[in-house]
N, C-alpha and C. Protein backbone atom coordinates (compact mmCIF):
# COMPACT_ATOMS: atom_id res chain seq x y z
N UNK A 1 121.03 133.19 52.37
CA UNK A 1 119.71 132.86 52.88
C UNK A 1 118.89 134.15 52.90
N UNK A 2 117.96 134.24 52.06
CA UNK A 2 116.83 135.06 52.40
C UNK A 2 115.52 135.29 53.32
N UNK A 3 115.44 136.57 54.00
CA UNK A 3 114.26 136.74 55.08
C UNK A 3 113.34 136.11 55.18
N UNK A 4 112.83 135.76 54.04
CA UNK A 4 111.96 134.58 53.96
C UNK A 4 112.15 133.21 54.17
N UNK A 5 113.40 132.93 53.73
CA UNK A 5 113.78 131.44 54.15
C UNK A 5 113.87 131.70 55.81
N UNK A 6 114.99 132.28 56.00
CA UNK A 6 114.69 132.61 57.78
C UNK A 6 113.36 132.00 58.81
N UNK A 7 112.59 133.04 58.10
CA UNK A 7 111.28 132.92 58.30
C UNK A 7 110.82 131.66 58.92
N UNK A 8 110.14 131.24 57.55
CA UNK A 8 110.01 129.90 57.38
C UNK A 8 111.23 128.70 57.99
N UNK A 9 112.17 128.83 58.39
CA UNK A 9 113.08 128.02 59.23
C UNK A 9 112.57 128.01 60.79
N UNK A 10 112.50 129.12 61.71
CA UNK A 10 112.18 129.49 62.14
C UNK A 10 110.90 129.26 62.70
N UNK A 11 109.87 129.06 61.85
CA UNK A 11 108.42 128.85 62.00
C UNK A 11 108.61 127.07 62.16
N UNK A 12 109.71 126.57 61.27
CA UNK A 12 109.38 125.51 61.43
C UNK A 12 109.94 124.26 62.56
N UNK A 13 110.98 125.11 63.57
CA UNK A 13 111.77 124.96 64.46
C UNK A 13 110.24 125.03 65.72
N UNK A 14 109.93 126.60 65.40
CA UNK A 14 108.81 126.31 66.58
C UNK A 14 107.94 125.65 66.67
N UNK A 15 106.87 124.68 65.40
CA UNK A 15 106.09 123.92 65.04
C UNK A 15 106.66 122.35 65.92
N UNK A 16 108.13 122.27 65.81
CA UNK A 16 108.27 120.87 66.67
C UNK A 16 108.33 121.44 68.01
N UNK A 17 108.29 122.07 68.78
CA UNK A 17 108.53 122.72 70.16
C UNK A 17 106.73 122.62 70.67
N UNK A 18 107.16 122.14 71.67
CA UNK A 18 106.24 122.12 72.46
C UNK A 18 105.64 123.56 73.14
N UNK A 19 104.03 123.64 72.98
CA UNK A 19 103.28 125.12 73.73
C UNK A 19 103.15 124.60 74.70
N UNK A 20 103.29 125.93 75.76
CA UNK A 20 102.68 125.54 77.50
C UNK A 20 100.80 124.67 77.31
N UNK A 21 100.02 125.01 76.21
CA UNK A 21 98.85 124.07 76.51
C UNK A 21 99.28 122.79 76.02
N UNK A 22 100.45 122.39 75.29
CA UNK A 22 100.50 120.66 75.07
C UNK A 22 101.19 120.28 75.88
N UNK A 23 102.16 121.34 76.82
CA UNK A 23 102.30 120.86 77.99
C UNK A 23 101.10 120.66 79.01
N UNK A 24 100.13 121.13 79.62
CA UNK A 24 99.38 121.17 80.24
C UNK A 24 98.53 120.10 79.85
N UNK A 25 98.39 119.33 78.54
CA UNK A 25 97.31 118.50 78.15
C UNK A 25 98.49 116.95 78.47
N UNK A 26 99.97 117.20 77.79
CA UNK A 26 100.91 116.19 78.62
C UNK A 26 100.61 115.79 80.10
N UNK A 27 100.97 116.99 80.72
CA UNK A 27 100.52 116.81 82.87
C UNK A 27 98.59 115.74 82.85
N UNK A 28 97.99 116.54 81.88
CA UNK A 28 96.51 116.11 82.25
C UNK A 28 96.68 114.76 82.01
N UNK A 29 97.26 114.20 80.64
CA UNK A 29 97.14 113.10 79.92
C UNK A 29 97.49 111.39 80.94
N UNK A 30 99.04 112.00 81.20
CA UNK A 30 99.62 111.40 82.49
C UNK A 30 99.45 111.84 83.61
N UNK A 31 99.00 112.29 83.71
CA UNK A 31 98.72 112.43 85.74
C UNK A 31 99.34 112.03 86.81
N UNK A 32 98.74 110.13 86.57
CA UNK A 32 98.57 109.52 86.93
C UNK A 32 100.51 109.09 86.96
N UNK A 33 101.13 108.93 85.96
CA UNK A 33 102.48 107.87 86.44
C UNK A 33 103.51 109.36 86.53
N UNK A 34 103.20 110.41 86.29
CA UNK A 34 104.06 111.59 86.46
C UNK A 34 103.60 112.04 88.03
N UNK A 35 103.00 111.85 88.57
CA UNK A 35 102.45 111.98 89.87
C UNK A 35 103.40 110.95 90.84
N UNK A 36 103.21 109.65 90.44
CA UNK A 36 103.64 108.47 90.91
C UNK A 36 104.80 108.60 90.92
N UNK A 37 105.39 109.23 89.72
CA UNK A 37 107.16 109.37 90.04
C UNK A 37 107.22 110.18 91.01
N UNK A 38 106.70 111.33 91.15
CA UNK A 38 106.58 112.77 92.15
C UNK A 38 107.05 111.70 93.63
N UNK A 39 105.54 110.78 93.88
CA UNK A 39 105.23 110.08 94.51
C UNK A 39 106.62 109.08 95.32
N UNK A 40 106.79 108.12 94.52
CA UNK A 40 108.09 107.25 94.61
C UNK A 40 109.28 108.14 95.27
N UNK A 41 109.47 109.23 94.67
CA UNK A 41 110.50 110.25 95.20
C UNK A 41 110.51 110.55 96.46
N UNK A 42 109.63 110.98 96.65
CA UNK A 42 109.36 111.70 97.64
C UNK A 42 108.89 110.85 98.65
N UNK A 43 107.89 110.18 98.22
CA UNK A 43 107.49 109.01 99.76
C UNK A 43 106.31 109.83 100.48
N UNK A 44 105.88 110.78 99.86
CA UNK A 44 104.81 111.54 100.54
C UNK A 44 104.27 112.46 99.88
N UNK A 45 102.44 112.72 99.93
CA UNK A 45 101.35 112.72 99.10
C UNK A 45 102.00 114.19 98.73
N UNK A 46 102.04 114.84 99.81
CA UNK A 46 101.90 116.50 100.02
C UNK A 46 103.34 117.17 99.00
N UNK A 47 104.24 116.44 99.04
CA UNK A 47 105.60 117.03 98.68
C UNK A 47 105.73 116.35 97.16
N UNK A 48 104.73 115.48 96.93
CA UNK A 48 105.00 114.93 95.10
C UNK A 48 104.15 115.94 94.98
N UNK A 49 103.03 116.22 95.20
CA UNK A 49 102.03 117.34 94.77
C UNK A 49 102.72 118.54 94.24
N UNK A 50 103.72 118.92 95.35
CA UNK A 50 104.32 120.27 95.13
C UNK A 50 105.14 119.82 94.10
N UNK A 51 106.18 118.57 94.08
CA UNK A 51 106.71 118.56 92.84
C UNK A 51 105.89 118.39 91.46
N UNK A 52 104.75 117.88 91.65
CA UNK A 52 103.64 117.98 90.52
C UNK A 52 103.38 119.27 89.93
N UNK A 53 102.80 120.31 90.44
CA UNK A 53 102.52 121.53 89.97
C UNK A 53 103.83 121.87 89.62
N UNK A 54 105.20 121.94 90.05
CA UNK A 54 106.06 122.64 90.18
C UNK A 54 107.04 123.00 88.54
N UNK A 55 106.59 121.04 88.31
CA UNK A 55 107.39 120.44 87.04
C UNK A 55 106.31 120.78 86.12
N UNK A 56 104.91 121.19 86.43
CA UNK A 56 104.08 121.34 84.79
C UNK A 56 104.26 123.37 84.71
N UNK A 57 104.37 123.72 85.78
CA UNK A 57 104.81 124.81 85.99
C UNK A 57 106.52 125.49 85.11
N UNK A 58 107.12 124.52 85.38
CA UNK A 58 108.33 124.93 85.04
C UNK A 58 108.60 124.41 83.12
N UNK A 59 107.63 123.63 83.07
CA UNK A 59 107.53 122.95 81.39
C UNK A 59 106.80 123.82 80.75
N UNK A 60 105.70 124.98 81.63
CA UNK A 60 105.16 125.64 80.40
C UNK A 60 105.90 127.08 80.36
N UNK A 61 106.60 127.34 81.73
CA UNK A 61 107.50 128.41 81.43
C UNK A 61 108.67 128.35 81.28
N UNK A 62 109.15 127.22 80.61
CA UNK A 62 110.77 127.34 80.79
C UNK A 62 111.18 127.13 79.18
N UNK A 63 112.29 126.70 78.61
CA UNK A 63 112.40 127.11 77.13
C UNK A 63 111.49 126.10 76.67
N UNK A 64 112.27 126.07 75.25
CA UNK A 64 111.00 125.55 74.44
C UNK A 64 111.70 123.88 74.28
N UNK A 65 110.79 123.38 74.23
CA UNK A 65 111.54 121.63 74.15
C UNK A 65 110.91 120.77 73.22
N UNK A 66 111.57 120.09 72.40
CA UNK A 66 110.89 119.16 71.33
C UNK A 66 109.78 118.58 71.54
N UNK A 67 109.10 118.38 70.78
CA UNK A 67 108.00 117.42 71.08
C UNK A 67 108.27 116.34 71.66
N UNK A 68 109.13 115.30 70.79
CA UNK A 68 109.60 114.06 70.72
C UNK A 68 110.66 113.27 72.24
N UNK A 69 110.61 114.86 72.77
CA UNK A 69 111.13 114.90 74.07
C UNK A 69 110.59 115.54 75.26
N UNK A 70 109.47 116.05 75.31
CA UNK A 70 108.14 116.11 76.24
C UNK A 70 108.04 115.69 76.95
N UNK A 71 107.56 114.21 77.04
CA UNK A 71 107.93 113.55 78.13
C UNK A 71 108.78 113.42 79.27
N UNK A 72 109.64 113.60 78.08
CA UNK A 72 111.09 112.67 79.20
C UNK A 72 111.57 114.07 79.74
N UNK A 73 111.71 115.56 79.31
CA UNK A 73 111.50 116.79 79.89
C UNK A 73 110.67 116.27 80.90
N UNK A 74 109.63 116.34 81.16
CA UNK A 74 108.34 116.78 81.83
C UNK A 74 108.48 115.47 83.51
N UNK A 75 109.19 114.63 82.97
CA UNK A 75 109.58 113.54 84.19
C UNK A 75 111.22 113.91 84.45
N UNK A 76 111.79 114.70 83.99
CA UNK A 76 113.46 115.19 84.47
C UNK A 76 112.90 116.58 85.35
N UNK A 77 111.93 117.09 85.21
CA UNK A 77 111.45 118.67 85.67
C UNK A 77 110.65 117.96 86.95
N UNK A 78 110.06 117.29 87.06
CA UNK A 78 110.04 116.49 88.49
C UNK A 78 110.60 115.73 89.69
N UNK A 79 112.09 115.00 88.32
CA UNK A 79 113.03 115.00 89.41
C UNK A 79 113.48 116.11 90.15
N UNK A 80 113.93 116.66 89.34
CA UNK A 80 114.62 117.93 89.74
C UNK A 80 114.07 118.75 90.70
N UNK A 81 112.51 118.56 90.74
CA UNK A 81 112.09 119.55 92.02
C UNK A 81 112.11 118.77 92.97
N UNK A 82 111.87 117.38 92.61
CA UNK A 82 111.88 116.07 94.08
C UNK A 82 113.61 116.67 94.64
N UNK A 83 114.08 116.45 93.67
CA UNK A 83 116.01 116.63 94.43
C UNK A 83 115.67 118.24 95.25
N UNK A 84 115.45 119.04 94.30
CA UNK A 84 115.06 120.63 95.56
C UNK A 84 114.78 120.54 96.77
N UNK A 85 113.13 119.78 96.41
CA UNK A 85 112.45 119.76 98.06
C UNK A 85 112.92 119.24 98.86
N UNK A 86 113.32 117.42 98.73
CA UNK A 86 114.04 116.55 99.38
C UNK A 86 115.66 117.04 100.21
N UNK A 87 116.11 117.09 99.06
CA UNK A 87 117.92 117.58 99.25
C UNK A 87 118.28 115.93 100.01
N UNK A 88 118.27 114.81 98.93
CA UNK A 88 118.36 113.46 100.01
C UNK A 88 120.17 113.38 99.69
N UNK A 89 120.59 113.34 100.36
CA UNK A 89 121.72 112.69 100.89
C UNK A 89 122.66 111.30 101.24
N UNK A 90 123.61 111.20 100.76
CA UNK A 90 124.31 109.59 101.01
C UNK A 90 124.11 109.52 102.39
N UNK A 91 124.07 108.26 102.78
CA UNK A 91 123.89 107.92 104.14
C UNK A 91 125.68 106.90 104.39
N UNK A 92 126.53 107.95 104.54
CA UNK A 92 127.69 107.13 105.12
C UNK A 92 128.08 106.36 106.38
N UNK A 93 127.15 106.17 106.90
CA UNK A 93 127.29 106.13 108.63
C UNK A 93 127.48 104.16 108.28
N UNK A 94 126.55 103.99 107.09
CA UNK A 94 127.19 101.82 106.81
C UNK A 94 126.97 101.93 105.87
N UNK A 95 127.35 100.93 105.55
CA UNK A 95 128.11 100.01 104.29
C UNK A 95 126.93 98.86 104.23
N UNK A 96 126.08 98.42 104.80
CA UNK A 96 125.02 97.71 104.15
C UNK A 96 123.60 98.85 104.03
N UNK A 97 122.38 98.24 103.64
CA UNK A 97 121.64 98.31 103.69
C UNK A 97 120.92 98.57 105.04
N UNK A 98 120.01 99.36 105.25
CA UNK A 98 120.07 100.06 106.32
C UNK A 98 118.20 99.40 107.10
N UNK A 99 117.57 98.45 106.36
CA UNK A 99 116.41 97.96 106.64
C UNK A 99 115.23 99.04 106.78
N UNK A 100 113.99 98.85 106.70
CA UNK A 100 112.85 99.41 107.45
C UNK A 100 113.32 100.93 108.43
N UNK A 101 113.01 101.42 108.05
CA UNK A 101 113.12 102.61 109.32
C UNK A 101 111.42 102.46 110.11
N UNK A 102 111.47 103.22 110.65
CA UNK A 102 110.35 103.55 111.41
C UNK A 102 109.26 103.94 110.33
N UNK A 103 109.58 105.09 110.30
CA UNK A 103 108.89 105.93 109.47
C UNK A 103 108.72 105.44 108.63
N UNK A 104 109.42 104.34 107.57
CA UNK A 104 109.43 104.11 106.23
C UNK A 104 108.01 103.00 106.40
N UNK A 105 108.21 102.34 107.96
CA UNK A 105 107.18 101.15 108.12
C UNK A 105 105.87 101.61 108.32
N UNK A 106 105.91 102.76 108.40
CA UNK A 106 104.16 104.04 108.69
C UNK A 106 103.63 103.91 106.49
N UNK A 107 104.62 104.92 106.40
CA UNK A 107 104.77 104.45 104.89
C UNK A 107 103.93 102.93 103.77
N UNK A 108 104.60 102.25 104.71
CA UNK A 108 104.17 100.99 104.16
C UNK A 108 102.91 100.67 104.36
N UNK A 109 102.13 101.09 105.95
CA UNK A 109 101.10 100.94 106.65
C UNK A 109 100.15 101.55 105.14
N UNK A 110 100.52 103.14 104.93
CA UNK A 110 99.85 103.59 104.36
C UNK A 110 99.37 103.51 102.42
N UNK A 111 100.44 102.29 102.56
CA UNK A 111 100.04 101.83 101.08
C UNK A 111 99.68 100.41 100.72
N UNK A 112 99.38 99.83 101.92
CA UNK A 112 98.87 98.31 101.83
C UNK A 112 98.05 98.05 100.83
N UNK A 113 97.41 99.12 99.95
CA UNK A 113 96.11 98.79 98.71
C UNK A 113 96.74 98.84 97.60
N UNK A 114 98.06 99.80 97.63
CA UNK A 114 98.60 99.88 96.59
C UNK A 114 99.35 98.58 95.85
N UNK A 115 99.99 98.79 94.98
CA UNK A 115 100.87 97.87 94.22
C UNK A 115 102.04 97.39 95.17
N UNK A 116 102.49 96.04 95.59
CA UNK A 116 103.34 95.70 96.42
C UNK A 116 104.64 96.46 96.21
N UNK A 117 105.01 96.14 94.91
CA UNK A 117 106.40 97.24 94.50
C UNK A 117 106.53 98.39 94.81
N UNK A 118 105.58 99.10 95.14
CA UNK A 118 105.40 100.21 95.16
C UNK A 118 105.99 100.59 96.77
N UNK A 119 105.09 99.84 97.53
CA UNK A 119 105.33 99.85 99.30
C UNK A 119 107.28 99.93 99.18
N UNK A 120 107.34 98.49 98.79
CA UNK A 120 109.21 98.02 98.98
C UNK A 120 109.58 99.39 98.53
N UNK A 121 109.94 100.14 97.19
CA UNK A 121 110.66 101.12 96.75
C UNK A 121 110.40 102.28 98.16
N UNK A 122 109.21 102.58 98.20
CA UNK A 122 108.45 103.92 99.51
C UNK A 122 109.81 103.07 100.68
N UNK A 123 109.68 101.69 101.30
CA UNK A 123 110.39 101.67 102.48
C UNK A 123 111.98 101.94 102.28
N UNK A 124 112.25 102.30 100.93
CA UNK A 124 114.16 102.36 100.92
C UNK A 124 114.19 103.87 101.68
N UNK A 125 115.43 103.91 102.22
CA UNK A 125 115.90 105.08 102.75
C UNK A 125 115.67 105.92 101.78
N UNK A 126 115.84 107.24 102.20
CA UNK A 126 115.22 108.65 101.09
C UNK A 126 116.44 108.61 100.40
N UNK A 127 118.23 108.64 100.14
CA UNK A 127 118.90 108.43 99.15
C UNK A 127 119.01 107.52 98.56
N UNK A 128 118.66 106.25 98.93
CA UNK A 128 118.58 104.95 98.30
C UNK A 128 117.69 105.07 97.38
N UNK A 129 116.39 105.32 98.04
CA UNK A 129 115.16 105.62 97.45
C UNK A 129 115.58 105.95 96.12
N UNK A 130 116.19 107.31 96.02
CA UNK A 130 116.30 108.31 95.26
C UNK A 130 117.28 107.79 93.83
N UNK A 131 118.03 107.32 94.50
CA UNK A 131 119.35 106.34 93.52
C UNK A 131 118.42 105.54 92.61
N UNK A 132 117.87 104.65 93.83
CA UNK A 132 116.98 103.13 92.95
C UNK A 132 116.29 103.98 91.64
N UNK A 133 115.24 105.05 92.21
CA UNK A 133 114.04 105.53 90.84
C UNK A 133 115.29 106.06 89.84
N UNK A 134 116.07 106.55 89.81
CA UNK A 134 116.50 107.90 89.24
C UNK A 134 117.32 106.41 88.02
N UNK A 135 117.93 105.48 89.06
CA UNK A 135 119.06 104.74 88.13
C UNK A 135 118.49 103.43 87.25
N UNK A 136 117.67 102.87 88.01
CA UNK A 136 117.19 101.54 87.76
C UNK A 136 115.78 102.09 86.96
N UNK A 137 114.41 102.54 87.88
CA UNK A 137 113.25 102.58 87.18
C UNK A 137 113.68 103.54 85.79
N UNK A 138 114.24 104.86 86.31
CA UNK A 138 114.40 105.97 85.02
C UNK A 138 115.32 105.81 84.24
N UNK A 139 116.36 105.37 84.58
CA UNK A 139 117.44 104.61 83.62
C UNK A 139 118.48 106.08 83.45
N UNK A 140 118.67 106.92 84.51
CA UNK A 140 119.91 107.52 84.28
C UNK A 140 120.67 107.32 85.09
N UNK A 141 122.29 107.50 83.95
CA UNK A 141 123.48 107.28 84.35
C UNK A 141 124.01 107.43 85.52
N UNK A 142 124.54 106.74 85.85
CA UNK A 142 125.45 107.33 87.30
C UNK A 142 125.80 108.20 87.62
N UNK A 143 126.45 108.49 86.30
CA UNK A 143 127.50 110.23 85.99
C UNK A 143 126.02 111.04 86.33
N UNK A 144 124.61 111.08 85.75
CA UNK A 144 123.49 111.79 85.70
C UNK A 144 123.10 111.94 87.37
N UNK A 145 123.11 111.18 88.15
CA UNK A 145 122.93 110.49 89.32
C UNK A 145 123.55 111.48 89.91
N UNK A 146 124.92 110.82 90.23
CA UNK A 146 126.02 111.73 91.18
C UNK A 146 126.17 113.42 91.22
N UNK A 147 125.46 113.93 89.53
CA UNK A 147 125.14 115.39 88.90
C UNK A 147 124.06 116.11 89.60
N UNK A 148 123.44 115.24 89.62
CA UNK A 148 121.78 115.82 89.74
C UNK A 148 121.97 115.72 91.60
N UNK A 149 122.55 115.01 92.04
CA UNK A 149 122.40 114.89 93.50
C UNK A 149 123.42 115.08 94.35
N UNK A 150 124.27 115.59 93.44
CA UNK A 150 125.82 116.37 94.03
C UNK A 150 126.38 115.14 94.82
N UNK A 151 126.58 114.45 94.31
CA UNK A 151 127.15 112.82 95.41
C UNK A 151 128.77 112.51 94.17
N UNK A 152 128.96 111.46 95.06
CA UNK A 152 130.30 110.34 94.02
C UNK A 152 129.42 109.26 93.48
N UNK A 153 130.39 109.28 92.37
CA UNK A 153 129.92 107.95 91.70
C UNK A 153 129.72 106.51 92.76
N UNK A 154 130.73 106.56 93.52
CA UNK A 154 130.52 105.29 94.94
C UNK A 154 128.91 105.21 95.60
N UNK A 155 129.00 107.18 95.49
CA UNK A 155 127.75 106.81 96.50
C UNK A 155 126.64 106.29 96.00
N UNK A 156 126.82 106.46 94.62
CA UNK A 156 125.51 106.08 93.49
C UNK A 156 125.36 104.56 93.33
N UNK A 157 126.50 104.24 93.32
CA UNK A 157 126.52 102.92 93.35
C UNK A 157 126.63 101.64 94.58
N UNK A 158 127.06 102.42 95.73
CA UNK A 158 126.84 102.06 97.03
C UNK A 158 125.37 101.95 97.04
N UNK A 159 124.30 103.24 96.76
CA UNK A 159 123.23 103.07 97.71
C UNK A 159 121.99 102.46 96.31
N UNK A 160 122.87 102.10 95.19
CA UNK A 160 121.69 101.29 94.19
C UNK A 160 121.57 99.98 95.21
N UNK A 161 123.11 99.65 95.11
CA UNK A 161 123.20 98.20 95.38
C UNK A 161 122.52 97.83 96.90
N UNK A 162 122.39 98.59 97.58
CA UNK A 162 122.07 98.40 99.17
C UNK A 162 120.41 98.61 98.54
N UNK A 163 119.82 99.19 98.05
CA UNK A 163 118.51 99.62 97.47
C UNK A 163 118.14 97.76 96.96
N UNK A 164 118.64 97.72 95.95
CA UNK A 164 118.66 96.79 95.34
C UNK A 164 118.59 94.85 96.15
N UNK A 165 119.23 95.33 97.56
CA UNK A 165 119.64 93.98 98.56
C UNK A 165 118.43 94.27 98.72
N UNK A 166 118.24 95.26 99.73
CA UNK A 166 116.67 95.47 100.21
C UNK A 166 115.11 95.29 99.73
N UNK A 167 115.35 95.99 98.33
CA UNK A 167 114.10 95.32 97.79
C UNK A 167 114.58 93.43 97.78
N UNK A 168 115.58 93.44 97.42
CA UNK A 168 115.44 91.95 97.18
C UNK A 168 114.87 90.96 98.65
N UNK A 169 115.14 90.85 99.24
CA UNK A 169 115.15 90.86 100.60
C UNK A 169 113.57 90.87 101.12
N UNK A 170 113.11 91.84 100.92
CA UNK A 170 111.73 92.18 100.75
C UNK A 170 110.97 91.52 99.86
N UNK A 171 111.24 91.02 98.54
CA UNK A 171 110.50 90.60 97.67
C UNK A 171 110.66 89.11 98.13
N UNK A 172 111.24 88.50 98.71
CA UNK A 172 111.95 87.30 99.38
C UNK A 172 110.83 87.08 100.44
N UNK A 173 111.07 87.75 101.32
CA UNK A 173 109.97 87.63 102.37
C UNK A 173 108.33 87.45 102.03
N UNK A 174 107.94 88.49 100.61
CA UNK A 174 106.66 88.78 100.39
C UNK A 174 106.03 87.27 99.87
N UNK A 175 107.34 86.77 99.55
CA UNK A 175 106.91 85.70 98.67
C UNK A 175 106.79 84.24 99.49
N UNK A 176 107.70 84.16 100.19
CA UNK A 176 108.01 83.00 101.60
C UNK A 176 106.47 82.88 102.33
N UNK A 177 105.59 84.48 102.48
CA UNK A 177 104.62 84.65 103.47
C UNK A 177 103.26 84.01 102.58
């Protein structure tokens, strides 16, 4: 292989890699449902925010990432700061579903305009919470799950399924009323 081929290999490796401004025009483009994941995570305006800046922050300085995988970078760099800030935790204390908390029902207060789905996911406990988006809406693995959130595979699958009663449960009621 000659310096020139190099070259030109090289040039053409970085051409599919994403620049910090097509990252920054990615964050602008979506806002709106990369926010909302922030959002869903977290359960609160102030702490998706921070995971908002945090993840367009860390996409324009961190290596270089395919185009074709931008996205799905740019919504894993948000989990990942939601798991930082949060640090949510299995809740071993039961074995069902753990209902409404207090707090989760302030929560709810505060999204009555929003999308109904939206409220139910905000009222799951903060690891449930966290299980439901990460396994069901985002579609990673368990093994990805239990990795990313230092848990057992049980607990991943304990707190989908209790996630999963609850919304149901909820969507039951919304619909009865």
């Amino acid at each position: 292989m000659t310096l020139l081929q190099a070259i030109h290999i090289d040039t053409r490796k970085a051409d599919d890699c994403m620049t910090a401004e097509e990252f920054c025009k990615l964050f602008t483009e979506d806002v709106t449902g990369l926010y909302l994941l922030a959002f869903v995570l977290t359960a609160n305006h102030e702490k998706a925010e921070q995971c908002f800046v945090a993840g367009l922050a860390d996409c324009m300085n961190g290596k270089p990432v395919f185009k074709q995988w931008a996205r799905s970078w740019a919504k894993r760099t948000i989990v990942h700061n939601a798991i930082h800030i949060m640090a949510p935790r299995p809740n071993r204390d039961s074995g069902t579903f753990a209902g409404i908390h207090p707090e989760a029902e302030g929560k709810r207060q505060q999204t009555q305009d929003q999308h109904a789905a939206i409220a139910r996911v905000l009222a799951l406990g903060e690891f449930d919470r966290f299980v439901f988006v990460m396994s069901v809406l985002e579609r990673y693995t368990d093994g990805e799950c239990s990795d990313l959130l230092g848990c057992s595979l049980k607990d991943v699958r304990e707190a989908r399924m209790r996630a999963l009663q609850q919304i149901s449960v909820e969507y039951t009621k919304h619909d009865a009323a």
